[in-house]
C-alpha atoms as a PDB file:
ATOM      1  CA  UNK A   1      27.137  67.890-140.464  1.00  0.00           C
ATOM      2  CA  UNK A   2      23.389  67.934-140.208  1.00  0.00           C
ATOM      3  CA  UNK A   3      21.241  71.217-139.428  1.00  0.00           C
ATOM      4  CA  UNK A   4      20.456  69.418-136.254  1.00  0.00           C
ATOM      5  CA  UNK A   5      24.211  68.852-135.120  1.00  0.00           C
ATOM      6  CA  UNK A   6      24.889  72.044-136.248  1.00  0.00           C
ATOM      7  CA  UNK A   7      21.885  73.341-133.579  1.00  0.00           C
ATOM      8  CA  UNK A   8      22.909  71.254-131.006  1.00  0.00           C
ATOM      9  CA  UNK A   9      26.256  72.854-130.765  1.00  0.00           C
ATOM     10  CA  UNK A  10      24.935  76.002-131.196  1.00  0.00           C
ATOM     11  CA  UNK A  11      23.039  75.284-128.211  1.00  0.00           C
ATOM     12  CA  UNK A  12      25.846  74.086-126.498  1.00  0.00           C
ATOM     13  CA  UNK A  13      27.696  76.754-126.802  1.00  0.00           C
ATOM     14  CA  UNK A  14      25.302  79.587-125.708  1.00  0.00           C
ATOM     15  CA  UNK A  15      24.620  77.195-122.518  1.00  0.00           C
ATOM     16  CA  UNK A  16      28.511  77.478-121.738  1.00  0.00           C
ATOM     17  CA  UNK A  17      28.559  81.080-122.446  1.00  0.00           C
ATOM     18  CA  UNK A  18      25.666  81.993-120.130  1.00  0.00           C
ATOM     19  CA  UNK A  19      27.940  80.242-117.540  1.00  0.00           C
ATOM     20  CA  UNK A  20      30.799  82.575-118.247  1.00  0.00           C
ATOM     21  CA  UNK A  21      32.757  80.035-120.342  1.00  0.00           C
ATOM     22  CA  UNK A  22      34.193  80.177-123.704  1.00  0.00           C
ATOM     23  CA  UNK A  23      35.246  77.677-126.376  1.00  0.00           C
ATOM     24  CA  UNK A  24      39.192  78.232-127.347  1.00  0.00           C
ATOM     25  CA  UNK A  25      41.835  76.365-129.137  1.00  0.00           C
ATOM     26  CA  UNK A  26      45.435  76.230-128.310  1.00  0.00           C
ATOM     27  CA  UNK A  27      47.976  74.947-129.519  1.00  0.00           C
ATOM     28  CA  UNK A  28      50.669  72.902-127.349  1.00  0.00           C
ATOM     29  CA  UNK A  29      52.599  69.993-126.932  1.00  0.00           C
ATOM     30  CA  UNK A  30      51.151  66.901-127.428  1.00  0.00           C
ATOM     31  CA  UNK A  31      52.293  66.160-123.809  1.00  0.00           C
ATOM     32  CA  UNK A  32      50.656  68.930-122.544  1.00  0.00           C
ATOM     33  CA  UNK A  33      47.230  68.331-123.186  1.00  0.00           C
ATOM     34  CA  UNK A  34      46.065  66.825-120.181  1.00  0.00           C
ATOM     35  CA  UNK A  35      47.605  69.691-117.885  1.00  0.00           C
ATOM     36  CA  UNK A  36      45.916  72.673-119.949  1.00  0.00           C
ATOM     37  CA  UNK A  37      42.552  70.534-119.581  1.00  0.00           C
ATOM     38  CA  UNK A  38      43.065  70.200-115.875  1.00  0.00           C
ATOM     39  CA  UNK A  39      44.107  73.850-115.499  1.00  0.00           C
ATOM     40  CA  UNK A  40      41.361  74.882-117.580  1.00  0.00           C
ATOM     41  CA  UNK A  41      38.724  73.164-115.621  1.00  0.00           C
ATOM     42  CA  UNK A  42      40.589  73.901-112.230  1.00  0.00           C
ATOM     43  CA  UNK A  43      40.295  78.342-112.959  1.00  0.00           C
ATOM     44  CA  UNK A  44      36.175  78.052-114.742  1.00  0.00           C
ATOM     45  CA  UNK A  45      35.636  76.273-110.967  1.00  0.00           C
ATOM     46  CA  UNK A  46      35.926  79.657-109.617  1.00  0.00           C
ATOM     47  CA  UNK A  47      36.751  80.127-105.665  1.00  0.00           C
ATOM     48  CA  UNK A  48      39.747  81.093-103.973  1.00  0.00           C
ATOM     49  CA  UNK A  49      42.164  78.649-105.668  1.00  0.00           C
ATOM     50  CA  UNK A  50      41.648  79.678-108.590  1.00  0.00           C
ATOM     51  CA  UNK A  51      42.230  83.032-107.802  1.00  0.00           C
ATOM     52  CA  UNK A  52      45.264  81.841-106.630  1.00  0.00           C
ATOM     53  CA  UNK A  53      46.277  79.557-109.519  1.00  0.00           C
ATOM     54  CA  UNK A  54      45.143  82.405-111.906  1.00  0.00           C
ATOM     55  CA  UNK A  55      47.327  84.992-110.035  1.00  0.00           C
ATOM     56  CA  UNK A  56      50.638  82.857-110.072  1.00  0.00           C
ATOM     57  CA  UNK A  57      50.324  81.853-113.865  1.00  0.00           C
ATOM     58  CA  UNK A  58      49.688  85.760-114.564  1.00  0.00           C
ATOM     59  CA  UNK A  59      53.340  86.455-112.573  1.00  0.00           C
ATOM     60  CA  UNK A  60      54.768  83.652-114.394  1.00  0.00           C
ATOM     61  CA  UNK A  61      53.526  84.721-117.730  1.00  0.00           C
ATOM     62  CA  UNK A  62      54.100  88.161-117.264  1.00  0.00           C
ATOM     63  CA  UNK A  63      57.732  87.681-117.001  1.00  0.00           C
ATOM     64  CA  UNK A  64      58.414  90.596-114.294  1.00  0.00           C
ATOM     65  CA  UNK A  65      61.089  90.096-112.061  1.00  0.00           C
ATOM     66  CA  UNK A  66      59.138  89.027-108.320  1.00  0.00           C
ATOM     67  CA  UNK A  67      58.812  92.592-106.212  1.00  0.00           C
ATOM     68  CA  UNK A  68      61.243  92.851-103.183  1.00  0.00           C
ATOM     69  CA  UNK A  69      59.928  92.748 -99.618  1.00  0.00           C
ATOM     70  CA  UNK A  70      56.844  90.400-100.172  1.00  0.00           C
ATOM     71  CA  UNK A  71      57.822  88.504 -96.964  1.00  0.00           C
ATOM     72  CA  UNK A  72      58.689  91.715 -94.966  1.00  0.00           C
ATOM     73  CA  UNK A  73      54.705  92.985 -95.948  1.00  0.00           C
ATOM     74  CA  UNK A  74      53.114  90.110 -95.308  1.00  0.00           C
ATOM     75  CA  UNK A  75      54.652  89.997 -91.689  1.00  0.00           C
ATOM     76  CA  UNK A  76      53.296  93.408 -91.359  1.00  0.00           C
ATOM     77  CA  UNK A  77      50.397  92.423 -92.104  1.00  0.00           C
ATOM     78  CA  UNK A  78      49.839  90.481 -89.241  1.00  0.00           C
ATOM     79  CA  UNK A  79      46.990  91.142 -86.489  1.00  0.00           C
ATOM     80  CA  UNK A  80      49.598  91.204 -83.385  1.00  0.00           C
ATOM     81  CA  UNK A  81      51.830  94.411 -85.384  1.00  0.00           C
ATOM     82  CA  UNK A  82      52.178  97.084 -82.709  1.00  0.00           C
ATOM     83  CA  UNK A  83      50.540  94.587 -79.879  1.00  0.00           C
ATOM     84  CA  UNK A  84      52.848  95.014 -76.658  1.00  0.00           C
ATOM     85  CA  UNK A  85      54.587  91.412 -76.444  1.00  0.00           C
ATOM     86  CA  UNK A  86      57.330  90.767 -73.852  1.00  0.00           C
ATOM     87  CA  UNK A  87      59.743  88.491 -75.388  1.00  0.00           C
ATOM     88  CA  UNK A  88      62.113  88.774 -72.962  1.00  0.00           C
ATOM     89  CA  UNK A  89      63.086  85.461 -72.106  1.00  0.00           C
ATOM     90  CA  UNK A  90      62.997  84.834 -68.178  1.00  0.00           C
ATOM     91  CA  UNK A  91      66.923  83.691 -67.130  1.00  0.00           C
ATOM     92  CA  UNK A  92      67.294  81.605 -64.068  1.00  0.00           C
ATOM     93  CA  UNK A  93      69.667  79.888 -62.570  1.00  0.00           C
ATOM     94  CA  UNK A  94      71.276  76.599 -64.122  1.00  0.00           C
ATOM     95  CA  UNK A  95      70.480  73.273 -62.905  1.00  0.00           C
ATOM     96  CA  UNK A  96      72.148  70.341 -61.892  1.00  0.00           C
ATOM     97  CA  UNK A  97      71.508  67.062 -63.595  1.00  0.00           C
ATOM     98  CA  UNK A  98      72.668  64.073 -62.558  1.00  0.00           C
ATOM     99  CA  UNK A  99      73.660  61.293 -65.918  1.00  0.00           C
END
């Protein structure tokens, strides 16, 4: 490889890593190749997906059992917790229909 290749990568490089990206090799299944590329490119987008996506591979990963009452806090979470809502349902009388 010539010195000038050799600079042009080396240039190429420190470009990506002033973006906050790094160079890596991994080793997979042949088949797999085109999902680690898209997942790859998918978390260095940044944003809330990739938050997400970056979250849910770390729980996966991680191999901890999921926590218990995930649902139960994120319906306490909700704005209308401790709001005064009648949910009584009114009961009237039944009506006639005629088939």
């Amino acid at each position: 490889m010539s010195n000038s290749q050799k600079r042009a990568i080396q240039n190429y490089r420190s470009r990506l890593g002033e973006r906050g990206l790094a160079r890596f090799e991994v080793l997979g299944l042949d088949s797999d190749k085109a999902l680690i590329r898209d997942m790859a490119r998918r978390l260095a987008e940044g944003g809330t997906q990739s938050a997400q996506i970056r979250d849910v591979l770390m729980k996966t990963v991680s191999g901890e059992p999921p926590k218990k009452g995930g649902v139960y806090a994120w319906l306490r979470s909700s704005p209308l917790v401790g709001a005064d809502i009648d949910l009584e349902r009114v009961r009237t009388e039944v009506r006639e229909i005629d088939l």
